[in-house]
PDB file of N, CA and C in Angstrom:
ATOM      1  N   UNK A   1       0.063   2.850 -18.918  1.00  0.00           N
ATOM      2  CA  UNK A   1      -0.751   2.985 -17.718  1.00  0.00           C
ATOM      3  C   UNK A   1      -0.988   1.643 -17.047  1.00  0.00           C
ATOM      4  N   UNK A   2      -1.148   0.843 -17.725  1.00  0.00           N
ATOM      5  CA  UNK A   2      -0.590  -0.936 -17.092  1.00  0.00           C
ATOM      6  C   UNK A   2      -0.331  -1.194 -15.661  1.00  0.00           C
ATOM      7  N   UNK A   3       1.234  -0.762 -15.751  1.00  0.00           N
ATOM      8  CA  UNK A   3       1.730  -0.923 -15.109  1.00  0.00           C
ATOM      9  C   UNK A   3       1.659   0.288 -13.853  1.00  0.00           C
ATOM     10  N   UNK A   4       0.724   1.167 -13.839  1.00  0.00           N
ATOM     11  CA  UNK A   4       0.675   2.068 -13.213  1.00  0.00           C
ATOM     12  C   UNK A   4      -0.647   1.821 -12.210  1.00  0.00           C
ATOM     13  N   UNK A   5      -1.444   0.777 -12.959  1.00  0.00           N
ATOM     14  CA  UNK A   5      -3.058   0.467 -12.596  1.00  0.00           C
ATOM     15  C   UNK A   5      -2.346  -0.745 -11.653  1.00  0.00           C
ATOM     16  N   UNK A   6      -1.582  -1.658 -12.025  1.00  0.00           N
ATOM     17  CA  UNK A   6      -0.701  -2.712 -11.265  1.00  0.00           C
ATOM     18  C   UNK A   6      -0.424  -2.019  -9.951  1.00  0.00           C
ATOM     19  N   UNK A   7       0.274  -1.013 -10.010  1.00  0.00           N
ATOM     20  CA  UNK A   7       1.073  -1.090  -8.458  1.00  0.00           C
ATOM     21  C   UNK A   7      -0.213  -0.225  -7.987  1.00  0.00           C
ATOM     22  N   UNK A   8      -1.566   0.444  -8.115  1.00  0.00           N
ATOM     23  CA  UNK A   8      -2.481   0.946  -7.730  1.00  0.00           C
ATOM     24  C   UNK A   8      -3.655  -0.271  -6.890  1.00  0.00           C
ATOM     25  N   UNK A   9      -3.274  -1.104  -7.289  1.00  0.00           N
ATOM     26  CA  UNK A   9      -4.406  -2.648  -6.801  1.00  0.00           C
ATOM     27  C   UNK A   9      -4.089  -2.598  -5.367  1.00  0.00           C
ATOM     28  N   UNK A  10      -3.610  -2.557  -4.555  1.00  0.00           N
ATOM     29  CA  UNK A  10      -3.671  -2.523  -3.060  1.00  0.00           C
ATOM     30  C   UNK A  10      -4.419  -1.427  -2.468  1.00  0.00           C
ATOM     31  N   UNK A  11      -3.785  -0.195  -2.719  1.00  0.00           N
ATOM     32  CA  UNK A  11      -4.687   0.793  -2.531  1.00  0.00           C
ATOM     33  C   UNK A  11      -6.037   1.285  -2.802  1.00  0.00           C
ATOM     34  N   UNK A  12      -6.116   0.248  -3.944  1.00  0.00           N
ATOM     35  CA  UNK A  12      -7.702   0.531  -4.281  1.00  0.00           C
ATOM     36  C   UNK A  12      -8.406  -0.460  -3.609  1.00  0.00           C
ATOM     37  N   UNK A  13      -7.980  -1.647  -3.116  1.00  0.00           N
ATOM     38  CA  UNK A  13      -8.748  -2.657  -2.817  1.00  0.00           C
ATOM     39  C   UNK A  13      -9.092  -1.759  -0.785  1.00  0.00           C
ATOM     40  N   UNK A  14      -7.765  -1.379  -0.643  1.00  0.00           N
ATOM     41  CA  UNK A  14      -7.712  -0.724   0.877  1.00  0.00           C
ATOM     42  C   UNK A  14      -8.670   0.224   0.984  1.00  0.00           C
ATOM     43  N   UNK A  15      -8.668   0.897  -0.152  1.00  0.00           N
ATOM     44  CA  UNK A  15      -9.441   2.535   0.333  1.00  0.00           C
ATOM     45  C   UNK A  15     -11.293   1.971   0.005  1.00  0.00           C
ATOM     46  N   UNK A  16     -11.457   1.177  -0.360  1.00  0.00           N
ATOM     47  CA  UNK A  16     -12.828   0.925  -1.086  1.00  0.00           C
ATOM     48  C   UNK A  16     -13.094  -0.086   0.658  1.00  0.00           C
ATOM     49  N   UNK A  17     -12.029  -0.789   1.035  1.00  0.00           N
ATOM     50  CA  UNK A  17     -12.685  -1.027   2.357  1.00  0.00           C
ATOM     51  C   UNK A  17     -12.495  -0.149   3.446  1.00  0.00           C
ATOM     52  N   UNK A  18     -11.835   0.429   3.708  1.00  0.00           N
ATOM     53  CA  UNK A  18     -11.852   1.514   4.627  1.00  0.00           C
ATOM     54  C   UNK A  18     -13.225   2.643   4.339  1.00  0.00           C
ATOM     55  N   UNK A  19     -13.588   2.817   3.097  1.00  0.00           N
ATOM     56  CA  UNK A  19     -14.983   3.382   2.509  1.00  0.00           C
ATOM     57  C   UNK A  19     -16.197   3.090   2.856  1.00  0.00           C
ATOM     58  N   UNK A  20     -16.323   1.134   2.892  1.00  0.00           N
ATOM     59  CA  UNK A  20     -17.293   0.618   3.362  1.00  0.00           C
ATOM     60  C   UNK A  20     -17.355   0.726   4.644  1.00  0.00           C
ATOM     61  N   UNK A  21     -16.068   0.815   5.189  1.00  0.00           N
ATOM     62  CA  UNK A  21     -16.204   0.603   6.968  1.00  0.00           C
ATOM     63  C   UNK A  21     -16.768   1.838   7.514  1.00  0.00           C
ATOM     64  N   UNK A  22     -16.197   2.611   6.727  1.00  0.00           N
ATOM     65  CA  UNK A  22     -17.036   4.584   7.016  1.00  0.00           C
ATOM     66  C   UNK A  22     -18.426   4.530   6.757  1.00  0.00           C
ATOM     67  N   UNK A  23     -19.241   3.892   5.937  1.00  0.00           N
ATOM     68  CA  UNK A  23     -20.181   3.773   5.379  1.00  0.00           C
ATOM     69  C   UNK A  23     -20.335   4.765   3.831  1.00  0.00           C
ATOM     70  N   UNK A  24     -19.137   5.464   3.186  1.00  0.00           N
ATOM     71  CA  UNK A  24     -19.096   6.136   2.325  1.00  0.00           C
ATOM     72  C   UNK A  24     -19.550   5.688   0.860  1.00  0.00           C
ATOM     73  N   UNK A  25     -20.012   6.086   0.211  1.00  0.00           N
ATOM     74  CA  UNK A  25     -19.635   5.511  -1.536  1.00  0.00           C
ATOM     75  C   UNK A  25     -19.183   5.874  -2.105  1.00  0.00           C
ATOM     76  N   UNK A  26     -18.471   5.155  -2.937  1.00  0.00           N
ATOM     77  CA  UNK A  26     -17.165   5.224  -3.647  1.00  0.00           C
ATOM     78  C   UNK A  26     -17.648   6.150  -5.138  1.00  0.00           C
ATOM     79  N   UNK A  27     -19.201   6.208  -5.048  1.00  0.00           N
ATOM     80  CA  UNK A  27     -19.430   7.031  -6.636  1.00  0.00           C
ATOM     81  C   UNK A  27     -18.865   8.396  -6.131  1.00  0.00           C
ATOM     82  N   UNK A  28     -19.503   8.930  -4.944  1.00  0.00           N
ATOM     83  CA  UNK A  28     -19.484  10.253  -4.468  1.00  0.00           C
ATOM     84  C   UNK A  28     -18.073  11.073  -4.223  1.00  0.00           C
ATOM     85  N   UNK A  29     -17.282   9.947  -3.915  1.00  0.00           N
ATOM     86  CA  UNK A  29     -15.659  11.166  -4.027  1.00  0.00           C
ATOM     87  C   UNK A  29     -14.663  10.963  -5.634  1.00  0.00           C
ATOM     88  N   UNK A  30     -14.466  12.105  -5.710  1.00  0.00           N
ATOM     89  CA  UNK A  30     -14.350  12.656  -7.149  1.00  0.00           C
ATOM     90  C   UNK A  30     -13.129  11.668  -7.293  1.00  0.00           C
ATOM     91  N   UNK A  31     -13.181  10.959  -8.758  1.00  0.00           N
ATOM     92  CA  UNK A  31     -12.414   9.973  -9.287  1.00  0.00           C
ATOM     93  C   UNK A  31     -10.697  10.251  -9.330  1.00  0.00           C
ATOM     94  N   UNK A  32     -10.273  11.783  -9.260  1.00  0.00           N
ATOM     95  CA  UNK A  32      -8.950  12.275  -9.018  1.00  0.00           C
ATOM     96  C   UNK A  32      -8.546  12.044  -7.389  1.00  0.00           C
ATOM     97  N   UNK A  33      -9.190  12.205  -6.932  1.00  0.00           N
ATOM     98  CA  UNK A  33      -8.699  12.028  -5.317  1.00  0.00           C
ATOM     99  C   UNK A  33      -9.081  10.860  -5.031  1.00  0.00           C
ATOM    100  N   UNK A  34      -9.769   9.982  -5.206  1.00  0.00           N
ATOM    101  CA  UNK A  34      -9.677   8.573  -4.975  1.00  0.00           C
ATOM    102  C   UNK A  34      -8.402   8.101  -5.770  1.00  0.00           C
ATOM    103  N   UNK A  35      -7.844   8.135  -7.121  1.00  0.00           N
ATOM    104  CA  UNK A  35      -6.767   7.749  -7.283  1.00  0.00           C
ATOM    105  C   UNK A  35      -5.296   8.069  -6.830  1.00  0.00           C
ATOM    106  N   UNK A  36      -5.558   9.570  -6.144  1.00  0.00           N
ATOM    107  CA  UNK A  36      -4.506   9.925  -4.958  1.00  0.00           C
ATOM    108  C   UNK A  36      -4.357   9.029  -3.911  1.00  0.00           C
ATOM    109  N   UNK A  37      -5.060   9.181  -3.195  1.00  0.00           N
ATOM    110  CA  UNK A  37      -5.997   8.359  -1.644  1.00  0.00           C
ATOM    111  C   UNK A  37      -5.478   7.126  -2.388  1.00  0.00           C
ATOM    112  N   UNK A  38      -5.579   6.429  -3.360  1.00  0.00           N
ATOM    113  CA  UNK A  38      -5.571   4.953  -3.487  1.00  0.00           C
ATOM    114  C   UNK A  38      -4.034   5.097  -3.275  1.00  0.00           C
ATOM    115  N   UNK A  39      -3.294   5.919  -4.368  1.00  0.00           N
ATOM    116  CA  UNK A  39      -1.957   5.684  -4.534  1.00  0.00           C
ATOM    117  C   UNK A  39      -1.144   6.216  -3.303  1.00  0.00           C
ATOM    118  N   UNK A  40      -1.361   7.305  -2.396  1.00  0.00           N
ATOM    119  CA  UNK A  40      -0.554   7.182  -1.006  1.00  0.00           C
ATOM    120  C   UNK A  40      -0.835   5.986  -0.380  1.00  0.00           C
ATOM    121  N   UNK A  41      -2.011   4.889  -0.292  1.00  0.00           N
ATOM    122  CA  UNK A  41      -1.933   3.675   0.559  1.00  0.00           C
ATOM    123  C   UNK A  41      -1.067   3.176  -0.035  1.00  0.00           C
ATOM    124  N   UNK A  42      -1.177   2.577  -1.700  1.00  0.00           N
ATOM    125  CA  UNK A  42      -0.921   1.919  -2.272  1.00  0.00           C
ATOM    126  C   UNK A  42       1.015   2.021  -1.992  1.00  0.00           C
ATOM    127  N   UNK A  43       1.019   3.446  -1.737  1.00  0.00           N
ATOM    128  CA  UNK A  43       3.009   3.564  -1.597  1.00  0.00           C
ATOM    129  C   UNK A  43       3.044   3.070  -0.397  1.00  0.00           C
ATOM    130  N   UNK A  44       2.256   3.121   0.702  1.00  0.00           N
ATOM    131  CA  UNK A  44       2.623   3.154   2.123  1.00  0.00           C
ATOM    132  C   UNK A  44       2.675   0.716   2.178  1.00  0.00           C
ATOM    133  N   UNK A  45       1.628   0.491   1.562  1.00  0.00           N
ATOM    134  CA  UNK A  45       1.646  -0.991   1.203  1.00  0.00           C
ATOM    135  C   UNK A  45       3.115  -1.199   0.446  1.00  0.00           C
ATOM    136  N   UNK A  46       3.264  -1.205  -0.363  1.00  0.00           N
ATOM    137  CA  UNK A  46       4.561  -1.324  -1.222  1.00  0.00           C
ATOM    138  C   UNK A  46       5.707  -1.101  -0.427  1.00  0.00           C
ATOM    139  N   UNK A  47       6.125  -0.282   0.734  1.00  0.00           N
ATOM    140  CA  UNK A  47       7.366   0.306   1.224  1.00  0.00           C
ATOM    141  C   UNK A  47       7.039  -0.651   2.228  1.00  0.00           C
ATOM    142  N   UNK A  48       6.243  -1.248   2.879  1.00  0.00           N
ATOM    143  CA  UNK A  48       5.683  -2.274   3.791  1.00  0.00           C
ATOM    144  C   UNK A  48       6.343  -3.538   3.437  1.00  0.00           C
ATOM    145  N   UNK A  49       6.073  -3.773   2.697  1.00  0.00           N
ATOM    146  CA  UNK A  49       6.509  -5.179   1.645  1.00  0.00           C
ATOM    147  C   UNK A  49       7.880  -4.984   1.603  1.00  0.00           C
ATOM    148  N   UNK A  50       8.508  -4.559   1.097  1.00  0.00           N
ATOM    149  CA  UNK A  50       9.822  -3.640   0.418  1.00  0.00           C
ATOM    150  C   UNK A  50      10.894  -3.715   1.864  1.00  0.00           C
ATOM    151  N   UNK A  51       9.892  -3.119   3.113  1.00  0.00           N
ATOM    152  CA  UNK A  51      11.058  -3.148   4.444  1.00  0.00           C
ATOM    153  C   UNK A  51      10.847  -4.895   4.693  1.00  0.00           C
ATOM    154  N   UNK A  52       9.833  -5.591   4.814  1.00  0.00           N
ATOM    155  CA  UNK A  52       9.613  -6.659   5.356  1.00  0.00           C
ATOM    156  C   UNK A  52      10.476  -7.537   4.714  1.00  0.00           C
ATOM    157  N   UNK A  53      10.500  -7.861   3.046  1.00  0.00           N
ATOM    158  CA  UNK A  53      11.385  -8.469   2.460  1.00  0.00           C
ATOM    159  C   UNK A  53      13.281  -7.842   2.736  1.00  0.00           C
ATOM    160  N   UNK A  54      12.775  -7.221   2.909  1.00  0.00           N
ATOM    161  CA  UNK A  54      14.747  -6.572   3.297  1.00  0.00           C
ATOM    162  C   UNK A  54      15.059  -7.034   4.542  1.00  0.00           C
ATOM    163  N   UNK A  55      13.976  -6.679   5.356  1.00  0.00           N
ATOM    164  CA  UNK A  55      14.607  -7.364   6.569  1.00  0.00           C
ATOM    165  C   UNK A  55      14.679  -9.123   6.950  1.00  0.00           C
ATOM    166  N   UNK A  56      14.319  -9.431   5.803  1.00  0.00           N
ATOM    167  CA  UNK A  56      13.954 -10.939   5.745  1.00  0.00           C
ATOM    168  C   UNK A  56      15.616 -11.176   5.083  1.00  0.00           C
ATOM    169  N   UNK A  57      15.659 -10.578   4.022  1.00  0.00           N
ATOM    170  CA  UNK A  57      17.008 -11.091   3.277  1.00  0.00           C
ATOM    171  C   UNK A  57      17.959 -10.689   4.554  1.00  0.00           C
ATOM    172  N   UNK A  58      17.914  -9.819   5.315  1.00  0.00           N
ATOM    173  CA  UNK A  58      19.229  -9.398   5.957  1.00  0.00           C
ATOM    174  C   UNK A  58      19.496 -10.407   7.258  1.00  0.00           C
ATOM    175  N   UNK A  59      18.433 -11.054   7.412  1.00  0.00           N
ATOM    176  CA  UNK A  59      18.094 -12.178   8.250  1.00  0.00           C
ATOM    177  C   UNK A  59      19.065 -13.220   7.709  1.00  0.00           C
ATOM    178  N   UNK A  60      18.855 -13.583   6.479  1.00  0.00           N
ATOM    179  CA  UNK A  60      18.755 -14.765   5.894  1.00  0.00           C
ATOM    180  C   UNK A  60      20.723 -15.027   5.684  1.00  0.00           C
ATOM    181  N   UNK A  61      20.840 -13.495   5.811  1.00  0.00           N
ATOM    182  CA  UNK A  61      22.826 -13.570   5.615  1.00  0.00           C
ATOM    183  C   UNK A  61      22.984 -13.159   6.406  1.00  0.00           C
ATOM    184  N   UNK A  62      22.116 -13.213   8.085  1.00  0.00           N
ATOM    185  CA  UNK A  62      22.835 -12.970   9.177  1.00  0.00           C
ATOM    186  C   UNK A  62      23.513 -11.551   9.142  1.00  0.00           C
ATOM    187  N   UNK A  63      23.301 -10.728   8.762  1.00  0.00           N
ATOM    188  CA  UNK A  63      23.134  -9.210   8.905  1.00  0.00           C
ATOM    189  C   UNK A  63      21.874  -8.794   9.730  1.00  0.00           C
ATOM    190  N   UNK A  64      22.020  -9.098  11.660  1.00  0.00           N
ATOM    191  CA  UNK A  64      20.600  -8.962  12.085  1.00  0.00           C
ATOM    192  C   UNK A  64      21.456  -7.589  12.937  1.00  0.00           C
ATOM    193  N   UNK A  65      20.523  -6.982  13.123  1.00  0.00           N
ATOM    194  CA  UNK A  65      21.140  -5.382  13.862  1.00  0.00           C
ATOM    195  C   UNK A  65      21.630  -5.701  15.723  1.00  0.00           C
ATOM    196  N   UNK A  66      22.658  -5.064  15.764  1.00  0.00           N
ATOM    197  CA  UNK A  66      23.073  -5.477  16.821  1.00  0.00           C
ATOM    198  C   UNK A  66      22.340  -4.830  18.066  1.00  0.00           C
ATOM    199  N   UNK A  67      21.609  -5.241  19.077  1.00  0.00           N
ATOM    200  CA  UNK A  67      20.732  -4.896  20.173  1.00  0.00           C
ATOM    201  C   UNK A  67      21.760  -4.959  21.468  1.00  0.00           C
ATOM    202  N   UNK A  68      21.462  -3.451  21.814  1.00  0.00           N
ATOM    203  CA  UNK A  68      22.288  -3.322  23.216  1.00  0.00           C
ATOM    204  C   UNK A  68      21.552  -3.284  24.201  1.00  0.00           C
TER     205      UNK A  68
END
């Protein structure tokens, strides 16, 4: 579970501020759907990262998409 609590740290840090910004508390929504809610940010952060670094490497060997 380690490594499962690892790639969950974005999403939890996201949804606990998006919580405060609602004015919500974090005791009150049930501990299964906050770790949902954490882990769809947490994928949507990760695939973020994931395109940004790809498009960085494809930069970097001049593989830039051709614009018509």
């Amino acid at each position: 579970m380690k490594q499962f609590e690892t790639f969950l740290i974005p999403g939890e840090f996201a949804l606990r501020f998006i919580l405060k910004f609602l004015q919500i508390d974090v005791a009150i929504i049930d501990p299964a759907l906050f770790v949902v809610f954490a882990g769809f940010l947490s994928w949507l952060i990760w695939m973020a990262i994931i395109r940004g670094i790809w498009a960085i490497t494809l930069r970097i060997f001049g593989f830039e998409p051709r614009r018509y």
